[in-house]
PDB file of N, CA and C in Angstrom:
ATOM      1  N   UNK A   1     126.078  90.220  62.897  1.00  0.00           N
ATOM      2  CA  UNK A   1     125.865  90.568  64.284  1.00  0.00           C
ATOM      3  C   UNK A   1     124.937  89.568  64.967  1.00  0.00           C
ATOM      4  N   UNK A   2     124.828  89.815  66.208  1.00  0.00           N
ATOM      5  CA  UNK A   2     124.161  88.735  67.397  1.00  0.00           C
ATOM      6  C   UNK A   2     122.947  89.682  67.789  1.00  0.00           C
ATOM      7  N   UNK A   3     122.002  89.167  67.642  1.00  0.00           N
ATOM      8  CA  UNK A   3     120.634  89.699  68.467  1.00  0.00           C
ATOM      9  C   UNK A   3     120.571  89.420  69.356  1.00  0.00           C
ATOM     10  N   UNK A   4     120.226  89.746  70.727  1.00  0.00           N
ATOM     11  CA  UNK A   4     120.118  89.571  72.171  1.00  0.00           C
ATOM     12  C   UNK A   4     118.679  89.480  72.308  1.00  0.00           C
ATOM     13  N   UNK A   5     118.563  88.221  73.063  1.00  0.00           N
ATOM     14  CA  UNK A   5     117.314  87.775  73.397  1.00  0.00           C
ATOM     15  C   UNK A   5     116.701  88.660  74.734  1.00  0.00           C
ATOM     16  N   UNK A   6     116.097  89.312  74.888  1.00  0.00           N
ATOM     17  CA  UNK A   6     115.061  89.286  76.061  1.00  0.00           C
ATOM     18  C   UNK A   6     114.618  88.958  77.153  1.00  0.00           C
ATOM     19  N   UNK A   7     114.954  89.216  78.097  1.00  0.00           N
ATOM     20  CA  UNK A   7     114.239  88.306  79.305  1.00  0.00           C
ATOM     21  C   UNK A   7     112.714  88.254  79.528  1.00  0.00           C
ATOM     22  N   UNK A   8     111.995  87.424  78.821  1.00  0.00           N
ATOM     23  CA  UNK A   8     110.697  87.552  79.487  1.00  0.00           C
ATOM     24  C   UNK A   8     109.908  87.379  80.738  1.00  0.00           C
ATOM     25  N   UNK A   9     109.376  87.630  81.299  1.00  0.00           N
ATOM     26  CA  UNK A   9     109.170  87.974  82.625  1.00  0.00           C
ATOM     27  C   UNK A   9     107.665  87.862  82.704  1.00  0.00           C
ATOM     28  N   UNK A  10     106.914  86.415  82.759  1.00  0.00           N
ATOM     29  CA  UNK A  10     105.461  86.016  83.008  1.00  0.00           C
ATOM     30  C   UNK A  10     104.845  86.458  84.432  1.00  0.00           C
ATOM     31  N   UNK A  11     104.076  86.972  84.752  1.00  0.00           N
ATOM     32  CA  UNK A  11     103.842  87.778  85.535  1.00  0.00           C
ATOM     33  C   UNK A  11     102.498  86.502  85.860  1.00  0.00           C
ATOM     34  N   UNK A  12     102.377  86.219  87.586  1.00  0.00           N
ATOM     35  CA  UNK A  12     101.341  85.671  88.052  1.00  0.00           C
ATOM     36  C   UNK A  12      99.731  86.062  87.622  1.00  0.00           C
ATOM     37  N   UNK A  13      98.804  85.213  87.377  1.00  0.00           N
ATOM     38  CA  UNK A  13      97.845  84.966  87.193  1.00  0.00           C
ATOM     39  C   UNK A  13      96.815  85.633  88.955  1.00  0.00           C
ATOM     40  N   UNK A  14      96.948  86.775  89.046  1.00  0.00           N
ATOM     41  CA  UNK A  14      96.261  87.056  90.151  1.00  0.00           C
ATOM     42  C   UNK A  14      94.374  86.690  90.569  1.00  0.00           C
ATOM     43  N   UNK A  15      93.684  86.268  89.371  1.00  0.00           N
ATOM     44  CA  UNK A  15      92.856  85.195  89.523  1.00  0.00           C
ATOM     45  C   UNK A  15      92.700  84.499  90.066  1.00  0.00           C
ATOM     46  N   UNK A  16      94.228  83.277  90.063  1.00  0.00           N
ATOM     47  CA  UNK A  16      94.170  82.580  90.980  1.00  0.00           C
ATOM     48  C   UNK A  16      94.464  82.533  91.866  1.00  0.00           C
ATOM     49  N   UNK A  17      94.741  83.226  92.722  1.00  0.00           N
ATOM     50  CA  UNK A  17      95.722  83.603  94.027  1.00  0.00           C
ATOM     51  C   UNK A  17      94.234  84.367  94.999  1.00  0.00           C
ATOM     52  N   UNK A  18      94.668  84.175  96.203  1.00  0.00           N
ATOM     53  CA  UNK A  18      93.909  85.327  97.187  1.00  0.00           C
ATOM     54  C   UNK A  18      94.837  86.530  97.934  1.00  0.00           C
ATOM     55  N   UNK A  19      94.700  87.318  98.261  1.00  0.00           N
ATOM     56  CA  UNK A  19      94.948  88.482  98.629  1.00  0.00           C
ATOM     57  C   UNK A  19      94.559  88.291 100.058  1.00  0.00           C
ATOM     58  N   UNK A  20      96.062  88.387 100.852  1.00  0.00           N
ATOM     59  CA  UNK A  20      96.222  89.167 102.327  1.00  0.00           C
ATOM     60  C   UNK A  20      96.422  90.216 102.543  1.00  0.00           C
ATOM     61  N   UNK A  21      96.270  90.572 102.959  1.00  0.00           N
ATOM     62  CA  UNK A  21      96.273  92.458 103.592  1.00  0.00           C
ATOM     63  C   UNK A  21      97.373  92.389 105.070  1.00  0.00           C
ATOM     64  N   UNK A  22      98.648  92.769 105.006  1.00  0.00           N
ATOM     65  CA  UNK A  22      99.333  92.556 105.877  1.00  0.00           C
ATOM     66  C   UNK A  22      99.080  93.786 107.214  1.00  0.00           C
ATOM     67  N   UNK A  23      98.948  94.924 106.094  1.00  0.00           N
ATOM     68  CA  UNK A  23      98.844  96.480 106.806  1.00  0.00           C
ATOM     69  C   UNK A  23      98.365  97.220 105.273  1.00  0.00           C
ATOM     70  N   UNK A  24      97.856  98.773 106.345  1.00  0.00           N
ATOM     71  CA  UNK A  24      97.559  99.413 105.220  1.00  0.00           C
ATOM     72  C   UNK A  24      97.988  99.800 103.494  1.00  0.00           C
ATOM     73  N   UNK A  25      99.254  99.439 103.478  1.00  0.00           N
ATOM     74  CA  UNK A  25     100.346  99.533 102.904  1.00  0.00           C
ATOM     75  C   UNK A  25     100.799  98.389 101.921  1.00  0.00           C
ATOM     76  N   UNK A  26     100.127  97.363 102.920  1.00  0.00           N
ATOM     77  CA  UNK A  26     101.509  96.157 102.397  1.00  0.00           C
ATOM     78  C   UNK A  26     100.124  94.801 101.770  1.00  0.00           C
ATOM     79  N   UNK A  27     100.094  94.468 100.986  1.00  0.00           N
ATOM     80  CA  UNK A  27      99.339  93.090 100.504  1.00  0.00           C
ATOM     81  C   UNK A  27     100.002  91.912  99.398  1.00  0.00           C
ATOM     82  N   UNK A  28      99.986  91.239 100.031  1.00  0.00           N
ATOM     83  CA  UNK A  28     100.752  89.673  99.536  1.00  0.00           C
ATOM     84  C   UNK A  28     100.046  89.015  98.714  1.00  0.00           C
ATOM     85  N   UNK A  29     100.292  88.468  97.752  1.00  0.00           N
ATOM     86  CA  UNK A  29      98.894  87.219  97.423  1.00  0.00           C
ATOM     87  C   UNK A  29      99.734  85.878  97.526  1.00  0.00           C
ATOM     88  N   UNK A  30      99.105  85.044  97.870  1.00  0.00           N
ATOM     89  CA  UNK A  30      99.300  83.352  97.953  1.00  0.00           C
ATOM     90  C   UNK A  30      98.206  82.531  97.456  1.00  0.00           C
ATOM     91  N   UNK A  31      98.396  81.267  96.696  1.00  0.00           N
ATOM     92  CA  UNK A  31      97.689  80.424  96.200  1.00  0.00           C
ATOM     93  C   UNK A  31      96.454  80.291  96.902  1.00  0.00           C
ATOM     94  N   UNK A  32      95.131  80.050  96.147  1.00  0.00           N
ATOM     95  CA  UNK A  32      93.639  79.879  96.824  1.00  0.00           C
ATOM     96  C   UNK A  32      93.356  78.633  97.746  1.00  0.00           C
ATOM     97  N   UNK A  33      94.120  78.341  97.558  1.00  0.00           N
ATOM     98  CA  UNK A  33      94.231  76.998  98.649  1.00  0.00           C
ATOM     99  C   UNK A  33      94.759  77.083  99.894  1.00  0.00           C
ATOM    100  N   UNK A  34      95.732  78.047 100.113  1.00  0.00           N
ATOM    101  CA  UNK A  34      97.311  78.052 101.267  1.00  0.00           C
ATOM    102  C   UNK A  34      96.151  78.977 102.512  1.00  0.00           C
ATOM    103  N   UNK A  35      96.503  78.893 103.542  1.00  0.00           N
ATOM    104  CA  UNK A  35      95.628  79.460 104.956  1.00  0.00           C
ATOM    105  C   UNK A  35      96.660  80.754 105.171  1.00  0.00           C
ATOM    106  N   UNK A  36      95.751  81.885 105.255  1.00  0.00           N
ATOM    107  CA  UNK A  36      96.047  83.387 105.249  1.00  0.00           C
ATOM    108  C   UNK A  36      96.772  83.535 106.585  1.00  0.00           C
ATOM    109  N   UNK A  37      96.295  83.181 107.587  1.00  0.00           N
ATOM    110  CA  UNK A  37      97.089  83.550 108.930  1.00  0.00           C
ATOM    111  C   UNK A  37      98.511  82.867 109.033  1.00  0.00           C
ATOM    112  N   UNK A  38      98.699  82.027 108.318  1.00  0.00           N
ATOM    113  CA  UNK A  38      99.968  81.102 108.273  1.00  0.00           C
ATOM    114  C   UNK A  38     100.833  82.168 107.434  1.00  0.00           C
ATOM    115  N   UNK A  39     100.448  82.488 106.265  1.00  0.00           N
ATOM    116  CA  UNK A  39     101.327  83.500 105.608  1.00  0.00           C
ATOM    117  C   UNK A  39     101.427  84.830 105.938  1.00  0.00           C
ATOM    118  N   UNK A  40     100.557  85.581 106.993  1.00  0.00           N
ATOM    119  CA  UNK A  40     100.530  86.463 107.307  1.00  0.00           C
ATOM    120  C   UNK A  40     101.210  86.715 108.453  1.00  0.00           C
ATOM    121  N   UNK A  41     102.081  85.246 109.416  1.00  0.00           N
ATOM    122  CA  UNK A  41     102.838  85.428 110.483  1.00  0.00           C
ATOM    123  C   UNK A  41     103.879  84.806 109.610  1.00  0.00           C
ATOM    124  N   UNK A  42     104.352  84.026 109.062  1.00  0.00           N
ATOM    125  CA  UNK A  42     105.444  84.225 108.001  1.00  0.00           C
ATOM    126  C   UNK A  42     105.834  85.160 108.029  1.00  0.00           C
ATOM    127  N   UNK A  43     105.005  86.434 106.890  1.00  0.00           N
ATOM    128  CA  UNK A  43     105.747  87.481 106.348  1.00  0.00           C
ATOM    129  C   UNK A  43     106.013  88.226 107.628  1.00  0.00           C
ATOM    130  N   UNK A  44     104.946  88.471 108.773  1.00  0.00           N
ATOM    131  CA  UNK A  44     105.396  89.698 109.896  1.00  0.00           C
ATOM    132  C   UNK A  44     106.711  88.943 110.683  1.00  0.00           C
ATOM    133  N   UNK A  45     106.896  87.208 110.433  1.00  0.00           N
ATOM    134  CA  UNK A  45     108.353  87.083 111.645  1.00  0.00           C
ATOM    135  C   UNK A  45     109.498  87.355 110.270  1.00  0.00           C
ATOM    136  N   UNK A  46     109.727  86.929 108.853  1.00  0.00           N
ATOM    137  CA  UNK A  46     110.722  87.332 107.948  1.00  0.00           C
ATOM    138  C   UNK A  46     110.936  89.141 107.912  1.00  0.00           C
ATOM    139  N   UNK A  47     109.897  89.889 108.326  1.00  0.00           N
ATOM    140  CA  UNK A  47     109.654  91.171 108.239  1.00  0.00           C
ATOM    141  C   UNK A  47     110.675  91.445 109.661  1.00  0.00           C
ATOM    142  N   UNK A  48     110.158  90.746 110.831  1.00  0.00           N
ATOM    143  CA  UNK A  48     110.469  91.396 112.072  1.00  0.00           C
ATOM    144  C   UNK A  48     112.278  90.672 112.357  1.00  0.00           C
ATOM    145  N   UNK A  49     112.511  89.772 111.609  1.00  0.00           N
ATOM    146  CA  UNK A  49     113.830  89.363 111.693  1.00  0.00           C
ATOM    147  C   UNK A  49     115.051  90.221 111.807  1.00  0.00           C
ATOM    148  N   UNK A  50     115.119  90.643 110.813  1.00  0.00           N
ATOM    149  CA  UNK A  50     116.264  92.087 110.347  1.00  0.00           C
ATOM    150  C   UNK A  50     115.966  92.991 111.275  1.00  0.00           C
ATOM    151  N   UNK A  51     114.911  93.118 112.145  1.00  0.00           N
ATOM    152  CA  UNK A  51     115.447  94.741 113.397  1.00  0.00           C
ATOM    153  C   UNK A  51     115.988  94.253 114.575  1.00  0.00           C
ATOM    154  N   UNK A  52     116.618  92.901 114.764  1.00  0.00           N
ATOM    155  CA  UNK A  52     117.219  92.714 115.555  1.00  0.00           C
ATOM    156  C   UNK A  52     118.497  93.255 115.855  1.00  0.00           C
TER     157      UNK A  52
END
């Protein structure tokens, strides 16, 4: 018989990352380097796209 491998699934290092707070609800993390307001109108125009 054949053994089936696994998908392993490495999960981010949240250490290195910072934490946006989009809404009460909702928080993103992006690299410690990347500028929070840039990713935080990102996610609200990819967010606000689809209720058109």
């Amino acid at each position: 018989m054949h053994d089936k491998k696994g998908n392993v699934i490495k999960s981010p290092d949240l250490t290195k990352m910072q934490a946006v707070v989009i809404d009460t609800r909702t928080t993103i993390y992006i690299p410690a380097d990347a500028d929070a307001e840039e990713a935080r109108s990102r996610y609200l125009a990819r967010k606000n796209e689809g209720k058109k």
